[in-house]
Protein backbone atom coordinates (compact mmCIF):
# COMPACT_ATOMS: atom_id res chain seq x y z
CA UNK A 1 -11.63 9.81 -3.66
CA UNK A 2 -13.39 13.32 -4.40
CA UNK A 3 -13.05 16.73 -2.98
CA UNK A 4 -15.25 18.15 -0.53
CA UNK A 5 -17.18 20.68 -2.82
CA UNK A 6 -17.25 24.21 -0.93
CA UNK A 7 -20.53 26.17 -1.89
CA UNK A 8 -18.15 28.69 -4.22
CA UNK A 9 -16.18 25.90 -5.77
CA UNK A 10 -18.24 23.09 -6.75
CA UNK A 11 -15.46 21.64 -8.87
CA UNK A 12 -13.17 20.49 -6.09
CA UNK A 13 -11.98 16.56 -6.24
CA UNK A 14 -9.08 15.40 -5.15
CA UNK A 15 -8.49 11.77 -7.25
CA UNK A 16 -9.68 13.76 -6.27
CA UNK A 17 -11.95 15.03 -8.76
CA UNK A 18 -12.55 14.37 -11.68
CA UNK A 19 -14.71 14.76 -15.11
CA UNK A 20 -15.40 12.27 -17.65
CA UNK A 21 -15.24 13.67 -21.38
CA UNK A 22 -13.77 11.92 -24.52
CA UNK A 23 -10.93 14.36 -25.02
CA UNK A 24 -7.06 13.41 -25.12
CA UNK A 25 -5.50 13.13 -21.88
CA UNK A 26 -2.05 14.78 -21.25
CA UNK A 27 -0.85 15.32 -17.52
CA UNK A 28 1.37 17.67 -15.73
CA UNK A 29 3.13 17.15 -12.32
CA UNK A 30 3.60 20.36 -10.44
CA UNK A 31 6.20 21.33 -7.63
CA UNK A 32 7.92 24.59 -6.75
CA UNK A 33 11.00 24.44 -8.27
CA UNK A 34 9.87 22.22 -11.73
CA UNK A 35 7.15 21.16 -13.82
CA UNK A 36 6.89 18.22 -15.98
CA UNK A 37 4.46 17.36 -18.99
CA UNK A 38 3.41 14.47 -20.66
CA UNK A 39 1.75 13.91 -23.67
CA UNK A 40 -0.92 11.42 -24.83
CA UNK A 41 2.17 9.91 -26.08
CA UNK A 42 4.52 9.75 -23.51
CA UNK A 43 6.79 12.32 -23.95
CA UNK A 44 7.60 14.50 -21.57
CA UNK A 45 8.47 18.75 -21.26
CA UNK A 46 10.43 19.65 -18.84
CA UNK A 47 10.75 23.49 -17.18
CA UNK A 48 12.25 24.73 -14.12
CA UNK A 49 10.96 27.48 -12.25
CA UNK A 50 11.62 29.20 -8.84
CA UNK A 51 8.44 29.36 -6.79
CA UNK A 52 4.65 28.36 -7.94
CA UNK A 53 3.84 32.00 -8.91
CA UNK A 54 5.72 30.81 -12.41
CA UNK A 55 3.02 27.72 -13.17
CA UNK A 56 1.08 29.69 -15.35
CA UNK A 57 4.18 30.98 -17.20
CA UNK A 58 5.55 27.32 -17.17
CA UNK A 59 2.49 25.88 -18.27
CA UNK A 60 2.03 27.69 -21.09
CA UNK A 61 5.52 27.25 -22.49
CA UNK A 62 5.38 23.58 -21.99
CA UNK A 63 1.82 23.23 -23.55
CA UNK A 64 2.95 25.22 -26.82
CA UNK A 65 5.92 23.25 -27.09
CA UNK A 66 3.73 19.71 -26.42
CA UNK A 67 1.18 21.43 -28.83
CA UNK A 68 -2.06 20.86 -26.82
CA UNK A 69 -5.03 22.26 -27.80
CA UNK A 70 -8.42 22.36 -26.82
CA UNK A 71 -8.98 19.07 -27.54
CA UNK A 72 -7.00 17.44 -24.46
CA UNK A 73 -8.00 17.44 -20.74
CA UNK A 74 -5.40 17.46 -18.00
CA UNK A 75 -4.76 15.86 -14.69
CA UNK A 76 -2.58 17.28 -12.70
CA UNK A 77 -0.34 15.93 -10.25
CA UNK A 78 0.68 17.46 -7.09
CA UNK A 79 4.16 17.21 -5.67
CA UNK A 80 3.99 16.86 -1.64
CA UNK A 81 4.92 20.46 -0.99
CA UNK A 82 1.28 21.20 -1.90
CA UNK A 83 -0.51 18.88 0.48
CA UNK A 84 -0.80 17.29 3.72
CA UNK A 85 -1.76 13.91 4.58
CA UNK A 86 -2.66 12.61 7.94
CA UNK A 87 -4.03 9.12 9.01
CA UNK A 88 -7.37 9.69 11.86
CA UNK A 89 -9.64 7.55 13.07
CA UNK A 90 -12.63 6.88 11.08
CA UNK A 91 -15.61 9.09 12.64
CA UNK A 92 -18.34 7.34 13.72
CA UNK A 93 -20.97 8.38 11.72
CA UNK A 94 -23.25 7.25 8.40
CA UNK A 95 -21.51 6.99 5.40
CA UNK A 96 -23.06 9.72 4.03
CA UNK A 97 -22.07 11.81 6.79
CA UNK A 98 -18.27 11.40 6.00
CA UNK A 99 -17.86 14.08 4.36
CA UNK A 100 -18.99 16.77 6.83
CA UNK A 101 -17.21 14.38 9.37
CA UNK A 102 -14.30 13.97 8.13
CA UNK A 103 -12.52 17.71 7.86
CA UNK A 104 -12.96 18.32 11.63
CA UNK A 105 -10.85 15.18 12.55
CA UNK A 106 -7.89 17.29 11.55
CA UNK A 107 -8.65 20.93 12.40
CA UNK A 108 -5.76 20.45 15.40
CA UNK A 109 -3.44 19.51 12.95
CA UNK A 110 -3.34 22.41 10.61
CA UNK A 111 -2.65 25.45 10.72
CA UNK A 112 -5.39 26.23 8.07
CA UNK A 113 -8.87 27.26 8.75
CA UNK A 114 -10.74 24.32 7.22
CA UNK A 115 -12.86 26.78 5.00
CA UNK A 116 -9.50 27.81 3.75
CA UNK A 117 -8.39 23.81 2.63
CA UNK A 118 -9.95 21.49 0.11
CA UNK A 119 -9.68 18.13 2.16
CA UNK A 120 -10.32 14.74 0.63
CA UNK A 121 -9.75 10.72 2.37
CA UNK A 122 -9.44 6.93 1.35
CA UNK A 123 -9.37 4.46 3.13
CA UNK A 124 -6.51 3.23 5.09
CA UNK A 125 -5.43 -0.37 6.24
CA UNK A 126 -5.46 -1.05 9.83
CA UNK A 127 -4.77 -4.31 11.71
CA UNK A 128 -7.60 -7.24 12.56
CA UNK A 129 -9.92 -6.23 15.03
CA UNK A 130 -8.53 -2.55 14.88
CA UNK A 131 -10.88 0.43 14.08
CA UNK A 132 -10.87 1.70 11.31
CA UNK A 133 -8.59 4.82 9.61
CA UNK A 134 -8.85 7.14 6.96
CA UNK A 135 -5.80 8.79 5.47
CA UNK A 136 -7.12 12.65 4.99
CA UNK A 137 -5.12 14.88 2.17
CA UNK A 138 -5.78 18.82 2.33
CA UNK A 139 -4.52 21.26 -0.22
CA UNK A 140 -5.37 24.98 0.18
CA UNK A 141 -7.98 25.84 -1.84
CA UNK A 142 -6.17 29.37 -3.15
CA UNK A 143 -4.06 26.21 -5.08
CA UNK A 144 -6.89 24.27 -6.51
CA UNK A 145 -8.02 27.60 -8.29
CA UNK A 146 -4.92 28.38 -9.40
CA UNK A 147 -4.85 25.26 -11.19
CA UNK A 148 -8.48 25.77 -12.41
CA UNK A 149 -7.04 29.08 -13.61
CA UNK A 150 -4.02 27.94 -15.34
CA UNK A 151 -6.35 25.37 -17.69
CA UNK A 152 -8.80 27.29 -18.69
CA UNK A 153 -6.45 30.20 -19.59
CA UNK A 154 -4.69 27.29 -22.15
CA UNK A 155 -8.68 26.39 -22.65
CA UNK A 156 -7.83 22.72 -21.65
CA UNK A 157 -10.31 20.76 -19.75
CA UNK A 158 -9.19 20.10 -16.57
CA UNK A 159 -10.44 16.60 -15.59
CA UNK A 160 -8.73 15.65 -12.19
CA UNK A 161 -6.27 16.34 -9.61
CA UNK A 162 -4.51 13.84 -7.75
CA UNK A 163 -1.40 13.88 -5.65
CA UNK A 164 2.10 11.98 -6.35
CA UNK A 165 2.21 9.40 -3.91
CA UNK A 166 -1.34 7.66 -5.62
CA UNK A 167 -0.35 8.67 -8.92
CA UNK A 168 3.25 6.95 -8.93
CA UNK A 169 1.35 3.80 -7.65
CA UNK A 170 -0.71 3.75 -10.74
CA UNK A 171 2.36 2.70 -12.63
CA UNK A 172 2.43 -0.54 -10.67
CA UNK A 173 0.18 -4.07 -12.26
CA UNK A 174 -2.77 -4.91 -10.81
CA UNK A 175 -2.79 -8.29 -8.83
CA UNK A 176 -3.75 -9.90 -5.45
CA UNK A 177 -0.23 -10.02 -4.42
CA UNK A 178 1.57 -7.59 -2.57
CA UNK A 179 3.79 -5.00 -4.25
CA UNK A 180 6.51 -2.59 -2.97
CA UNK A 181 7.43 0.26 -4.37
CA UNK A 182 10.29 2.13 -3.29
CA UNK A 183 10.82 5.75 -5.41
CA UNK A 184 11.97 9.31 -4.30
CA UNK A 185 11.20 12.43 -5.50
CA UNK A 186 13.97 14.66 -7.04
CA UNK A 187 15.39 16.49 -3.80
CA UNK A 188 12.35 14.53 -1.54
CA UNK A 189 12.51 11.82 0.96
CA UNK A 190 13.12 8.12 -0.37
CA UNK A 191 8.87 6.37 0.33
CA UNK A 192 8.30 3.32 0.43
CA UNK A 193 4.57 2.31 -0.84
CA UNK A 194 2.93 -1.51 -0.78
CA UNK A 195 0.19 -1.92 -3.29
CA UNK A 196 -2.50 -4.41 -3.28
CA UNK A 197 -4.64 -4.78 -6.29
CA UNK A 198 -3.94 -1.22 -6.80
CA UNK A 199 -4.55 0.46 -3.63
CA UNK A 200 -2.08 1.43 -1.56
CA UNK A 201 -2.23 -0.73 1.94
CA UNK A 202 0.91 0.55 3.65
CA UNK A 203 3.56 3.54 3.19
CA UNK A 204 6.14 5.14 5.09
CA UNK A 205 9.37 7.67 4.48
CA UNK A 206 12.24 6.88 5.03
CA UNK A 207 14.60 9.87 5.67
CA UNK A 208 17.71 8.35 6.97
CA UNK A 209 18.16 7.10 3.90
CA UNK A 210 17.05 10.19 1.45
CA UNK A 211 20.57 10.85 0.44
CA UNK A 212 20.72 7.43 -1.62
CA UNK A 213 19.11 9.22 -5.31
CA UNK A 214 22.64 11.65 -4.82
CA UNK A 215 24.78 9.16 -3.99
CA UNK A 216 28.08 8.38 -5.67
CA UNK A 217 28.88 4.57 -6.69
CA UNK A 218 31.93 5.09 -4.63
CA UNK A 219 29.82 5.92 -1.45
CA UNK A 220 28.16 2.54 -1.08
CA UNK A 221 28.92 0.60 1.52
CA UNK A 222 27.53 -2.69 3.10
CA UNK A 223 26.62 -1.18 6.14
CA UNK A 224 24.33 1.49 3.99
CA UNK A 225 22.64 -0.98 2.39
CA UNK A 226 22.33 -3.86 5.47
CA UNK A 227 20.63 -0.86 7.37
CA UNK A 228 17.97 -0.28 3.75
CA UNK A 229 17.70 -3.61 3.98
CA UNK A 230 16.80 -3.83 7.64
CA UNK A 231 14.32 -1.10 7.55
CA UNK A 232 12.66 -2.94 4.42
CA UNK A 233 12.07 -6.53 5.75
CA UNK A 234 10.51 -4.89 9.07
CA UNK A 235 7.78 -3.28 6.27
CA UNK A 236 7.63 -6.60 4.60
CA UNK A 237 7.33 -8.57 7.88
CA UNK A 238 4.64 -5.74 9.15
CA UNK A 239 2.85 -6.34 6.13
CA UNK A 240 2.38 -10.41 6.40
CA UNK A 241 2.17 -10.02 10.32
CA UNK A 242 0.09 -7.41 11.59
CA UNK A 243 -1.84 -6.77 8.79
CA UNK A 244 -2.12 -10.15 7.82
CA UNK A 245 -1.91 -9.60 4.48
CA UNK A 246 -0.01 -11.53 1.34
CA UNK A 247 3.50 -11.05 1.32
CA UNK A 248 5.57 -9.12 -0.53
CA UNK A 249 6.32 -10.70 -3.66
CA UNK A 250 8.41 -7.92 -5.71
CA UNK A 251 10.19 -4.64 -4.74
CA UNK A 252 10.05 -2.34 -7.34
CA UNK A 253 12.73 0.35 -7.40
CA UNK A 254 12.41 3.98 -8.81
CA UNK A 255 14.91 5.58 -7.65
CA UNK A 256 16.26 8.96 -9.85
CA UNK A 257 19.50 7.91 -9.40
CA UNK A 258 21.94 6.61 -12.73
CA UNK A 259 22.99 3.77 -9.89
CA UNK A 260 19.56 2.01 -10.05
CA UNK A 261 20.90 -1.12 -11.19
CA UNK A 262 24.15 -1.15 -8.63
CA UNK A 263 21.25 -0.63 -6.01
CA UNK A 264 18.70 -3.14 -7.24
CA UNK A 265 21.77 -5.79 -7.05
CA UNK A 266 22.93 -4.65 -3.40
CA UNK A 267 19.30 -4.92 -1.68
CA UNK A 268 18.63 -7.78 -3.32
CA UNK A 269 21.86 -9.64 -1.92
CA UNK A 270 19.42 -9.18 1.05
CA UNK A 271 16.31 -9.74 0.67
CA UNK A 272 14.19 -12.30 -0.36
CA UNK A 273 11.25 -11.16 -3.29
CA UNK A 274 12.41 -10.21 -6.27
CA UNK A 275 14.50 -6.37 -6.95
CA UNK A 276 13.92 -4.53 -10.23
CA UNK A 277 13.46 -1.32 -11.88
CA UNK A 278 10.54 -0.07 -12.36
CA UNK A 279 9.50 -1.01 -15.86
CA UNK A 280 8.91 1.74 -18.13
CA UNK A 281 10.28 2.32 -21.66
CA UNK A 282 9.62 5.89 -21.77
CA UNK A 283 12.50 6.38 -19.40
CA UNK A 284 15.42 6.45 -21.01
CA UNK A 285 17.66 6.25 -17.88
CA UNK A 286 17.04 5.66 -14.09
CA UNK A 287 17.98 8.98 -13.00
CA UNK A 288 14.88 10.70 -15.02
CA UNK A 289 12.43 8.30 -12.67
CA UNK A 290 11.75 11.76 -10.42
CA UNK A 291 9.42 12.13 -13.97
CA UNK A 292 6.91 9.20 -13.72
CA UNK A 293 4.09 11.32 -11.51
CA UNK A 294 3.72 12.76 -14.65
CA UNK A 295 3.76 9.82 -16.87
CA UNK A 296 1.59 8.23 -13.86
CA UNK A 297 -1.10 10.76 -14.62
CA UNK A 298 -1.68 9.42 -18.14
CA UNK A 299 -2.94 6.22 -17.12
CA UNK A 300 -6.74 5.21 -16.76
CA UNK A 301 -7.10 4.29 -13.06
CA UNK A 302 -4.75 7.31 -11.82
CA UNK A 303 -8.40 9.30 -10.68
CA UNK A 304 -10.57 6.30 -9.72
């Protein structure tokens, strides 16, 4: 994915956009009430803040306490308060026409002017003999300078931009099986996202069940998790059904909750592939997962 460029702003990419250079990366994952940092060696800096006018305040702390210098680049992550992502038909035009194409397939849905919105697309599954979709992600552009801004005032090289939902699934292994990862941002909606060979082939929220990451052991019940369970095998059975894909061979949980393991066991009473925690050792405990867009950022493919 890359940004549309805009004759002003040349530099816009979403997966964006990015610039290869030989510097250290480090990665920061931006939302309106936090920020999180990572290192080139994992570790993370943590600030809160009250609205995005504090980011360049934020950053700065968090880059002095990390001590980056010039010599690291950055990717930054965006949490979904800063975008919107739609799924539109693919327009029928040349390849090379996509670009100019593609904004105007969502001007109905925004409330934006597209001049106002850097807008970038990948390609999105679709069923056997269907047409073919794009999934379309706009920021506003007054953002994407700001975080231009914010670098260069640290005089670190920004290299990309990318949003959370593709940077989380970064995290994942690479193979030609199917992969489902369910995770929730702190305060967000639980998501589930299946992976093929490390693009993302299906994804959907599921809000009637965003309350699980605040849940209380004490609060679980059967019927709670026979209803998760539900909603996951109809994913799983869309997935080997109408898309016609492999099926799902391992459920991946990432859930900022200290209860990860209590939930692995429950939805795995249920269903059939395999239930575990997301596998990272820079986590020290399930209920700091609402960190790994961050961490997510530092790996290679996060802006291919």
């Amino acid at each position: 994915m890359r940004w549309i460029s805009s004759k002003d702003n040349d530099w816009m990419g979403l997966a964006f956009w990015r610039r290869n250079t030989a510097k250290t990366r480090c990665s920061a994952y931006l939302r309106p009430d936090f920020l999180v940092l990572a290192n080139q060696n994992e570790q993370t800096f943590e600030q809160a803040i009250d609205s995005i006018e504090q980011w360049p305040a934020a950053f700065a702390s968090l880059c002095k306490e990390a001590q980056l210098s010039s010599d690291h680049q950055i990717v930054f992550v965006l949490g979904s308060q800063h975008y919107q992502q739609f799924q539109v038909e693919k327009p029928s035009v040349p390849d090379e026409e996509l670009a100019g194409a593609v904004p105007w397939t969502i001007k109905d849905m925004v409330a934006e002017q597209i001049p106002d919105l850097a807008i970038d697309y990948y390609q999105a599954p679709t069923t056997p003999m269907a047409s073919e979709k794009l999934n379309v992600v706009c920021v506003r552009k007054q953002i994407i300078q700001q975080l231009v801004q914010i670098a260069q005032q640290q005089d670190i090289q920004l290299e990309g931009i990318t949003i959370e939902t593709l940077a989380a699934v970064n995290l994942l292994e690479i193979n030609d099986r199917c992969q489902m990862l369910l995770w929730q941002p702190k305060g967000g909606d639980l998501e589930l996202i299946v992976v093929r060979q490390g693009q993302v082939c299906f994804s959907r929220q599921l809000r009637a069940f965003s309350g699980l990451g605040q849940m209380q052991e004490i609060e679980f019940t059967q019927t709670f998790f026979d209803s998760l369970s539900l909603e996951l095998q109809r994913s799983i059975d869309y997935i080997s059904a109408t898309l016609k894909l492999p099926d799902v061979s391992h459920i991946q949980l990432a859930i900022p909750s200290r209860f990860c393991d209590e939930i692995a066991q429950q939805l795995q009473q249920n269903l059939t592939p395999n239930v575990a925690l997301l596998d990272m050792s820079t986590i020290e405990s399930s209920d700091q997962y609402y960190k790994i867009p961050a961490l997510a950022g530092l790996q290679g493919g996060v802006l291919s």
